[in-house]
PDB file of N, CA and C in Angstrom:
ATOM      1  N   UNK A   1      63.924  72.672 145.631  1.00  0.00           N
ATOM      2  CA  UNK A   1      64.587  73.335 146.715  1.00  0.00           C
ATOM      3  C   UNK A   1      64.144  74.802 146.730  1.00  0.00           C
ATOM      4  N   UNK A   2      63.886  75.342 148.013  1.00  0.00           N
ATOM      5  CA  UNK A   2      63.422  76.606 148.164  1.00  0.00           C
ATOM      6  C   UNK A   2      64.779  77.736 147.824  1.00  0.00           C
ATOM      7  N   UNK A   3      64.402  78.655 147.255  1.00  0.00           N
ATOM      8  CA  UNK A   3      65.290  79.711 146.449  1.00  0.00           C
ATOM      9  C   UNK A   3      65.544  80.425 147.819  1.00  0.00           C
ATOM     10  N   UNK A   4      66.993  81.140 148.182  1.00  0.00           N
ATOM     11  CA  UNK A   4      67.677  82.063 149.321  1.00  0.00           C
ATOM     12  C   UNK A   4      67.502  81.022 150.863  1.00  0.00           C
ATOM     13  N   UNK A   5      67.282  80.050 150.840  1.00  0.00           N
ATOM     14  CA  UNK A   5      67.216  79.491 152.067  1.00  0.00           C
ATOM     15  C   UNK A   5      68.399  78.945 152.466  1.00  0.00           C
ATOM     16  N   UNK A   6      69.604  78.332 151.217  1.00  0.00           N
ATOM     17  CA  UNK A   6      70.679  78.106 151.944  1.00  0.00           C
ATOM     18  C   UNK A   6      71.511  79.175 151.539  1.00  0.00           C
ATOM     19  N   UNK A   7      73.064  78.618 152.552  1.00  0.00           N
ATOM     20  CA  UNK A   7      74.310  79.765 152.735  1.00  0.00           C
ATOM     21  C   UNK A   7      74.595  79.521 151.157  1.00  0.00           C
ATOM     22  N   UNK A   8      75.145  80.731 150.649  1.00  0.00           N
ATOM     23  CA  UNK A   8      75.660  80.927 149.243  1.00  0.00           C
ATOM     24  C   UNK A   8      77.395  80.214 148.990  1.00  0.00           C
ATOM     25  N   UNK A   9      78.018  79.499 150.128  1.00  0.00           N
ATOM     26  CA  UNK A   9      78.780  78.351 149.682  1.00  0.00           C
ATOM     27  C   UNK A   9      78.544  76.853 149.677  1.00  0.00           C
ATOM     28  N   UNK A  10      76.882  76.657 149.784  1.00  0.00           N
ATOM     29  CA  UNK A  10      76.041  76.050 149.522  1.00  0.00           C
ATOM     30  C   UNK A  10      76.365  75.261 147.713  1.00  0.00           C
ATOM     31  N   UNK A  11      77.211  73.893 148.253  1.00  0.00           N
ATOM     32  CA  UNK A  11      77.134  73.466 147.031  1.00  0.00           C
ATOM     33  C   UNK A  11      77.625  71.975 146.520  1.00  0.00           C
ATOM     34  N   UNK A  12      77.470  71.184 145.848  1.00  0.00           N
ATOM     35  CA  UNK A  12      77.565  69.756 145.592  1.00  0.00           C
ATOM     36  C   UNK A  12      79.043  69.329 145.636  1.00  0.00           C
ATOM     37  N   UNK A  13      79.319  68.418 146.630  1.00  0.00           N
ATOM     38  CA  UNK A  13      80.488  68.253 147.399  1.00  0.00           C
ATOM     39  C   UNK A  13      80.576  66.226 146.988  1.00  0.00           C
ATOM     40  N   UNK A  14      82.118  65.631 146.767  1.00  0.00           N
ATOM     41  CA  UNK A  14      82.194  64.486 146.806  1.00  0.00           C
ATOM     42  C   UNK A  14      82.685  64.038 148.013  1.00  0.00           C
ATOM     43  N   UNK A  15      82.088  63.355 148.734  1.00  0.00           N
ATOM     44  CA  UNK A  15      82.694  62.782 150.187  1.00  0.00           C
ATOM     45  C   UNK A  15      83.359  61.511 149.697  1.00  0.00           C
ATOM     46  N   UNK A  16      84.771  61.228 149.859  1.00  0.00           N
ATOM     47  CA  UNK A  16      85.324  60.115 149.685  1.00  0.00           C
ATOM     48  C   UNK A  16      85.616  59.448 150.677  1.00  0.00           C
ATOM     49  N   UNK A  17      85.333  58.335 150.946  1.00  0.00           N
ATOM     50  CA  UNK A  17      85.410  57.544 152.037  1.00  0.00           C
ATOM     51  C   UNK A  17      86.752  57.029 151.772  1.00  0.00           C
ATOM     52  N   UNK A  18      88.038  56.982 152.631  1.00  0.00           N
ATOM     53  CA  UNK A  18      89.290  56.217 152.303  1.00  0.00           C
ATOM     54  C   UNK A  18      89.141  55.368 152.815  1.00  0.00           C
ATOM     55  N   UNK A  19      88.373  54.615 153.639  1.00  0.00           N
ATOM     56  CA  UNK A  19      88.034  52.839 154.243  1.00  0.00           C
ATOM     57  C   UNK A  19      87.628  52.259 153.058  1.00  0.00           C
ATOM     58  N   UNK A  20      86.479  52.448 152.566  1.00  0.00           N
ATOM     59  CA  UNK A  20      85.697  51.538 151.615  1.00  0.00           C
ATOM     60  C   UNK A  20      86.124  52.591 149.906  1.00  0.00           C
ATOM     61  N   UNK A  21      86.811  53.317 149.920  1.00  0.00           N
ATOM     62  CA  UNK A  21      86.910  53.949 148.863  1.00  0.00           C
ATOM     63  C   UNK A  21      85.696  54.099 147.802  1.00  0.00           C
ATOM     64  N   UNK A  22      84.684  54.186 148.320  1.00  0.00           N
ATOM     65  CA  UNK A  22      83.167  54.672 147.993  1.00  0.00           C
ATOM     66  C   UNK A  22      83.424  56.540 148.058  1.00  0.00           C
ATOM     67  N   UNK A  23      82.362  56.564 147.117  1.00  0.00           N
ATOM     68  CA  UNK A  23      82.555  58.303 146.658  1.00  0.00           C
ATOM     69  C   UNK A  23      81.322  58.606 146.785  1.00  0.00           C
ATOM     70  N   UNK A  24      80.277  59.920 147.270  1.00  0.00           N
ATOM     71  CA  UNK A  24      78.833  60.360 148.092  1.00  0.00           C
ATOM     72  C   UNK A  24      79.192  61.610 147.558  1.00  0.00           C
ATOM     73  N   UNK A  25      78.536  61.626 146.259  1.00  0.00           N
ATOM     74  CA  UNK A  25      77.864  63.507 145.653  1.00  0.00           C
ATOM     75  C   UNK A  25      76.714  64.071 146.761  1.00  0.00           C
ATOM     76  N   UNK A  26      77.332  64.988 147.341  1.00  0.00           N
ATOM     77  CA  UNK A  26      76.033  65.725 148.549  1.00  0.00           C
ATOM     78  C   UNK A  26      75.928  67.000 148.485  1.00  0.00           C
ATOM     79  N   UNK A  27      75.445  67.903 148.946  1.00  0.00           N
ATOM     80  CA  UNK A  27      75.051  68.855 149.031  1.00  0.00           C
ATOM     81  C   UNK A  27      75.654  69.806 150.547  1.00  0.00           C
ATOM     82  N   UNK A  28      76.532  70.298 150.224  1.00  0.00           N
ATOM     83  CA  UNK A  28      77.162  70.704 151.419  1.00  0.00           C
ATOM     84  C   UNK A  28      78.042  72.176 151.483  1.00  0.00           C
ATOM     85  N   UNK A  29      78.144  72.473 152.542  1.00  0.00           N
ATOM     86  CA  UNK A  29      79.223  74.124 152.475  1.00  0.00           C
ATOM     87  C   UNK A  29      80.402  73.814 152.962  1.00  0.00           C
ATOM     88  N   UNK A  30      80.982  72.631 153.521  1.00  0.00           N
ATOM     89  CA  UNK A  30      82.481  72.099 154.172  1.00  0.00           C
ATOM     90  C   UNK A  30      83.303  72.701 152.884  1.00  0.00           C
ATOM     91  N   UNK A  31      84.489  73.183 153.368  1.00  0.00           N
ATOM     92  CA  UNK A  31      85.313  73.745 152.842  1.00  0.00           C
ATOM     93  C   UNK A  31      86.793  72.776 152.462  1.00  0.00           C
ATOM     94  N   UNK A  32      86.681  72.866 151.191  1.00  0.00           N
ATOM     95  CA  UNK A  32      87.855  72.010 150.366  1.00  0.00           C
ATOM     96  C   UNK A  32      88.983  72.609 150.067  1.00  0.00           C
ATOM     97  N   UNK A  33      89.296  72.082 149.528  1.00  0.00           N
ATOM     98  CA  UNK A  33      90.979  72.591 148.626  1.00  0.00           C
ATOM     99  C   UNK A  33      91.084  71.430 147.564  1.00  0.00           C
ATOM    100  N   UNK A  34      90.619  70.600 147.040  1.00  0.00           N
ATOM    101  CA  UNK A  34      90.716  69.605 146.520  1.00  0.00           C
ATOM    102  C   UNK A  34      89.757  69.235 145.339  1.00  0.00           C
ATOM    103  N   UNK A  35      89.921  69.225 143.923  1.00  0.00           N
ATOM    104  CA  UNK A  35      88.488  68.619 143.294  1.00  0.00           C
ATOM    105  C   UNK A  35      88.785  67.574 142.712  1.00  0.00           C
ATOM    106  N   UNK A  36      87.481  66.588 142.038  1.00  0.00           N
ATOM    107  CA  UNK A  36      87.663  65.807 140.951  1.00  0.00           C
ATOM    108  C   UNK A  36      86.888  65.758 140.479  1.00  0.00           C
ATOM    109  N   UNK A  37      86.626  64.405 139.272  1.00  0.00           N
ATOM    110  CA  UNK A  37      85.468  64.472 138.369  1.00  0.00           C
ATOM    111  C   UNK A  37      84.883  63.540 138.642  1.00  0.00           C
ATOM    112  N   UNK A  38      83.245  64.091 138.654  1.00  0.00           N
ATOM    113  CA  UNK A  38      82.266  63.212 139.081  1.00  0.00           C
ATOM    114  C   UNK A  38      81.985  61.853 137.986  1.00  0.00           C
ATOM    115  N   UNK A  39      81.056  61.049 137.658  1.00  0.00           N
ATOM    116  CA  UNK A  39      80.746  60.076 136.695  1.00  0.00           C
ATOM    117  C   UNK A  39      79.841  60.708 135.762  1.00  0.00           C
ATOM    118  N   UNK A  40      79.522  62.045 135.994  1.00  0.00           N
ATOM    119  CA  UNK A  40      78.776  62.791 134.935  1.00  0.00           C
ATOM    120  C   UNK A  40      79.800  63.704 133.960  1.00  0.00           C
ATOM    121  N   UNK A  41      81.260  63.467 134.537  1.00  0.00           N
ATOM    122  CA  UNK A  41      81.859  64.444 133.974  1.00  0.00           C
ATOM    123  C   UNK A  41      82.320  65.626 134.570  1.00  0.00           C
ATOM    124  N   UNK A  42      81.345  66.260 135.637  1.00  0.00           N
ATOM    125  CA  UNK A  42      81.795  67.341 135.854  1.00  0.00           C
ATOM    126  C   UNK A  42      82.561  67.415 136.825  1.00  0.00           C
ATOM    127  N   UNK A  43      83.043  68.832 137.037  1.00  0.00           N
ATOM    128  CA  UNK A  43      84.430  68.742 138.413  1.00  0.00           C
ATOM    129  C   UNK A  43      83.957  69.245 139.777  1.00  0.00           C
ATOM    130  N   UNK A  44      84.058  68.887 140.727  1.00  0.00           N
ATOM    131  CA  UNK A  44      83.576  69.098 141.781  1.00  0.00           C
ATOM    132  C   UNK A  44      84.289  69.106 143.121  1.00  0.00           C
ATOM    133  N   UNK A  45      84.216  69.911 144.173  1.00  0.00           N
ATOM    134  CA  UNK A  45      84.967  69.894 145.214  1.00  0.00           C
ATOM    135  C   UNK A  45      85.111  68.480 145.967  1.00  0.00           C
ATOM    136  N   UNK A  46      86.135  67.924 146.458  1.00  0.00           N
ATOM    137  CA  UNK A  46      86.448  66.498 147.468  1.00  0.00           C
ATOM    138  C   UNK A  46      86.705  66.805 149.164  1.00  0.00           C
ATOM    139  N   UNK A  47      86.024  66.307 149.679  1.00  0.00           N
ATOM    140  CA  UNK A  47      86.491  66.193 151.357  1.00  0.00           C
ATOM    141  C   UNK A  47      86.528  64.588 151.340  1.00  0.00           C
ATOM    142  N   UNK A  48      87.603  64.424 152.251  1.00  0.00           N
ATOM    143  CA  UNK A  48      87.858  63.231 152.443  1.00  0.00           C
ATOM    144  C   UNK A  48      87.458  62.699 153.953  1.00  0.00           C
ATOM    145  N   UNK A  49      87.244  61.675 154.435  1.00  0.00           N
ATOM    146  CA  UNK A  49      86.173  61.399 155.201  1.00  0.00           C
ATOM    147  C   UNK A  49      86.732  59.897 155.724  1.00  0.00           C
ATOM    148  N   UNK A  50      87.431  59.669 156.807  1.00  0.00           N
ATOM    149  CA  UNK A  50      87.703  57.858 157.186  1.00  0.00           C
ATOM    150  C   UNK A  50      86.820  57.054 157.352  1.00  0.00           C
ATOM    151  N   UNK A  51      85.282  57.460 157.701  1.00  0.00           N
ATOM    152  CA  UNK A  51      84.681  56.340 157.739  1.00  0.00           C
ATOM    153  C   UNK A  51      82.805  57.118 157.410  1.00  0.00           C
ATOM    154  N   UNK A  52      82.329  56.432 156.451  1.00  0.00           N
ATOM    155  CA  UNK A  52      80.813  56.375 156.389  1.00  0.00           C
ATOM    156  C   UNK A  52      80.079  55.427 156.070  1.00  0.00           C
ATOM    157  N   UNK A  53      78.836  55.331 155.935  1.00  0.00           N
ATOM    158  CA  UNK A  53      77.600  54.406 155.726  1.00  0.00           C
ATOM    159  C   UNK A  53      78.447  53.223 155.505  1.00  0.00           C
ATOM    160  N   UNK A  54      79.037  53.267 153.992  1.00  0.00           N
ATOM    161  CA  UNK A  54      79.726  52.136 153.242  1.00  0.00           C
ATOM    162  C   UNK A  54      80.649  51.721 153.762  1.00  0.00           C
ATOM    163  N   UNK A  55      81.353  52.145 155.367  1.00  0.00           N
ATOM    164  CA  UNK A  55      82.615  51.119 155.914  1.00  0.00           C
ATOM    165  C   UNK A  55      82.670  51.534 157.551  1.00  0.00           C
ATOM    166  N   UNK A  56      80.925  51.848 157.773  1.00  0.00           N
ATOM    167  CA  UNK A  56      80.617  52.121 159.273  1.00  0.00           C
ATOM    168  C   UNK A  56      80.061  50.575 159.632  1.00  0.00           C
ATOM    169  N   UNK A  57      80.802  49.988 160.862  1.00  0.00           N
ATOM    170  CA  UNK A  57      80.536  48.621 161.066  1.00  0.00           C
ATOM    171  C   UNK A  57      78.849  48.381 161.453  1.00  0.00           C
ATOM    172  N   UNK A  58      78.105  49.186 161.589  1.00  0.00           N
ATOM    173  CA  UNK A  58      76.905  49.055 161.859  1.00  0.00           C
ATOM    174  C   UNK A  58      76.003  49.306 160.876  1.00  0.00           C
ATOM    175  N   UNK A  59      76.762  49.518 159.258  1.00  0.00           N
ATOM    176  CA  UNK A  59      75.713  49.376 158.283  1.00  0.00           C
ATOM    177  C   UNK A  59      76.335  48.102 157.200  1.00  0.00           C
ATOM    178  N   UNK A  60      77.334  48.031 157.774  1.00  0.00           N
ATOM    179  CA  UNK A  60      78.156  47.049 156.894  1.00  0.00           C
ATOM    180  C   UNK A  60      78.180  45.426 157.606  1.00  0.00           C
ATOM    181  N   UNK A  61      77.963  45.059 158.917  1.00  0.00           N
ATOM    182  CA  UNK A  61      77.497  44.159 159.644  1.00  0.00           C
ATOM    183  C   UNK A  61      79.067  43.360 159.815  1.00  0.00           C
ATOM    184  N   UNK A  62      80.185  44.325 159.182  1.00  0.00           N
ATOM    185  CA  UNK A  62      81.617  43.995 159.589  1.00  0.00           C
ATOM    186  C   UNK A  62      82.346  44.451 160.439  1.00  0.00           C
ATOM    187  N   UNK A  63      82.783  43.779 161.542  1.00  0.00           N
ATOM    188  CA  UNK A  63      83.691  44.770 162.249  1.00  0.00           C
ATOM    189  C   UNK A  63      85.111  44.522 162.091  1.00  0.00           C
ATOM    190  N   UNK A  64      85.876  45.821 161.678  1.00  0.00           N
ATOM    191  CA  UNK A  64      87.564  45.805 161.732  1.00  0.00           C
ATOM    192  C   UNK A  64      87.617  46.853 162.344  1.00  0.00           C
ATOM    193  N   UNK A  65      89.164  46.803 162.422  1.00  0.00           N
ATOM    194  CA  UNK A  65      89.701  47.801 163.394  1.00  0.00           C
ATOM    195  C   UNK A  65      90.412  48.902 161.758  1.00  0.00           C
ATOM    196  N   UNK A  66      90.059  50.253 162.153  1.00  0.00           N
ATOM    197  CA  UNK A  66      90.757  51.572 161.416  1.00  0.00           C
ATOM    198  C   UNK A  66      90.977  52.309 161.855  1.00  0.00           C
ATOM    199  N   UNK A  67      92.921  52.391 161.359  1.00  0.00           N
ATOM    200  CA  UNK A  67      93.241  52.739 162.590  1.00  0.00           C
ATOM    201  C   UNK A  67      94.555  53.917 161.607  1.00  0.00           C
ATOM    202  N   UNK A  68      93.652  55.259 161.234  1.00  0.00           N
ATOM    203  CA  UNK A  68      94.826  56.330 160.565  1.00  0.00           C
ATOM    204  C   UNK A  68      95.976  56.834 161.439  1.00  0.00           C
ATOM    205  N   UNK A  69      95.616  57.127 162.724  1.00  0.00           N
ATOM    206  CA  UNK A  69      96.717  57.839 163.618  1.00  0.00           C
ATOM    207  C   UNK A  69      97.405  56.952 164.410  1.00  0.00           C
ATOM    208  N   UNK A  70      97.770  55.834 163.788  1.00  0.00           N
ATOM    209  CA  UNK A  70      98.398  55.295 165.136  1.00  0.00           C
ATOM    210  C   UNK A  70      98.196  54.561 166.404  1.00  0.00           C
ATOM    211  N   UNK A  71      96.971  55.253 166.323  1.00  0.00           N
ATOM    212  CA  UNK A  71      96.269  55.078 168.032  1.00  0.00           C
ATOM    213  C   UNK A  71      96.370  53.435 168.668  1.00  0.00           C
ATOM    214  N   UNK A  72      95.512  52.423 167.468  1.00  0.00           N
ATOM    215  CA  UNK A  72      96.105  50.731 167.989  1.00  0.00           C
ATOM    216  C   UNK A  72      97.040  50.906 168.914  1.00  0.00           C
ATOM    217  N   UNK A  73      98.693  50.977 167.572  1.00  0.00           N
ATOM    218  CA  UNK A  73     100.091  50.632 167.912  1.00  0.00           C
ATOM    219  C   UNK A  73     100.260  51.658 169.341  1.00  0.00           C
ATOM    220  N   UNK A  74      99.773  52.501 169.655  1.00  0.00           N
ATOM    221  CA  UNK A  74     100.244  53.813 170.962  1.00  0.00           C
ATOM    222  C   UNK A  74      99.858  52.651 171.688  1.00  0.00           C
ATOM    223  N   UNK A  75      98.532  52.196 172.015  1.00  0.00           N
ATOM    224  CA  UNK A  75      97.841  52.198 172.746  1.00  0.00           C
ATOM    225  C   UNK A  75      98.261  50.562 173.484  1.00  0.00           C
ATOM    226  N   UNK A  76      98.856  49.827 172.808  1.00  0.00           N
ATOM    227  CA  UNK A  76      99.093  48.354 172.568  1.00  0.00           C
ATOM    228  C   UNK A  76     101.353  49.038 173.304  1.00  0.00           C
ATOM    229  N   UNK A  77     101.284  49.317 172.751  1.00  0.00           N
ATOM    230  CA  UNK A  77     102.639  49.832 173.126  1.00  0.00           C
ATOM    231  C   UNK A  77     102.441  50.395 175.074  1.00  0.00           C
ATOM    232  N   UNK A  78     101.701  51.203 175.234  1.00  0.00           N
ATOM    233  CA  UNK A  78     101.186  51.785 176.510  1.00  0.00           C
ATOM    234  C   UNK A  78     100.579  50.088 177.382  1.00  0.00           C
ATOM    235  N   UNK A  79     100.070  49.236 176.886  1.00  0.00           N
ATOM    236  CA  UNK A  79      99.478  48.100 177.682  1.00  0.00           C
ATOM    237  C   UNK A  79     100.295  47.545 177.575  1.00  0.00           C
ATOM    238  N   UNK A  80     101.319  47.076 176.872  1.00  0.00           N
ATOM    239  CA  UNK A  80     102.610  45.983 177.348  1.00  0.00           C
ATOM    240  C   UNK A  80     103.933  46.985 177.914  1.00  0.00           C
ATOM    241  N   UNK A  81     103.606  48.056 177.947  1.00  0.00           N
ATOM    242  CA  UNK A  81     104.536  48.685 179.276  1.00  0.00           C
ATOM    243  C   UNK A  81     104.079  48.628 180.377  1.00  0.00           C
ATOM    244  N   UNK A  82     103.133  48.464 180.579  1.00  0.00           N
ATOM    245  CA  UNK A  82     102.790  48.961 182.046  1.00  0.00           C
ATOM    246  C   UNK A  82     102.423  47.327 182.261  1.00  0.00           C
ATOM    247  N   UNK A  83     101.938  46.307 181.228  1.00  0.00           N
ATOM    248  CA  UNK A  83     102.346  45.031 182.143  1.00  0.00           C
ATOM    249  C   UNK A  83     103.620  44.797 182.533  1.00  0.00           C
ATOM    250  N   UNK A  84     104.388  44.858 181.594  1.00  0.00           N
ATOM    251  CA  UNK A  84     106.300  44.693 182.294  1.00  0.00           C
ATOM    252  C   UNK A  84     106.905  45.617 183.721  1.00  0.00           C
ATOM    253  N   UNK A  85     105.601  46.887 183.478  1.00  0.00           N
ATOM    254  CA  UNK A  85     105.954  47.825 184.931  1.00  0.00           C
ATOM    255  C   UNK A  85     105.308  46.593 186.381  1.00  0.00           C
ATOM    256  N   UNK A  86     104.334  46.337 185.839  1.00  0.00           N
ATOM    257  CA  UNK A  86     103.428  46.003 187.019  1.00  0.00           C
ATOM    258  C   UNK A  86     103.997  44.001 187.527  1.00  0.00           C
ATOM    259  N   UNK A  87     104.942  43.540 186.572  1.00  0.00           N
ATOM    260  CA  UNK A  87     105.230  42.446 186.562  1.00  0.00           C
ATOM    261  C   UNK A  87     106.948  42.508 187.254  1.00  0.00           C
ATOM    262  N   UNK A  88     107.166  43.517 187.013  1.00  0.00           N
ATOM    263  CA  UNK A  88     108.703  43.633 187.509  1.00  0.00           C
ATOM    264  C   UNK A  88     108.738  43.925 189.088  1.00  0.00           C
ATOM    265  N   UNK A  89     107.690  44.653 190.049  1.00  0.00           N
ATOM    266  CA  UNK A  89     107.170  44.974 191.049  1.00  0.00           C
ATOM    267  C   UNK A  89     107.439  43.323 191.892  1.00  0.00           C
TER     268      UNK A  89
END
């Protein structure tokens, strides 16, 4: 790696995937609050991450539905109201 080319919070980051609970040592400046220990031992900053490589349906050849905020149940809640609106008419 070329010396002064990256930003000086330039530094080895664990991306944890909470879908597939797979863990990705990278090289990154995203800003944490969080560390743990890598499989080498050492401690290292965590960003947490809902979906990558290891539980993106187009590298995994699976498709499910993930669903952190709710959004399904809103959205399923919003389509059987408005059939009971449009059926009561």
């Amino acid at each position: 790696m070329k010396k002064d080319i990256h930003p000086k919070e330039y530094r080895q980051v664990i991306f944890s995937d909470g879908t597939s609970g797979k863990d990705f040592l990278i090289g990154s400046t995203v800003k944490t609050t969080k560390t743990a220990k890598w499989t080498n031992g050492k401690e290292y900053p965590v960003f947490n991450v809902e979906i990558s490589s290891a539980s993106h349906p187009f590298y995994t050849g699976q498709s499910k539905t993930i669903d952190t905020a709710g959004r399904v149940e809103k959205f399923k809640t919003r389509a059987s109201a408005a059939k009971t609106k449009k059926t009561a008419k």
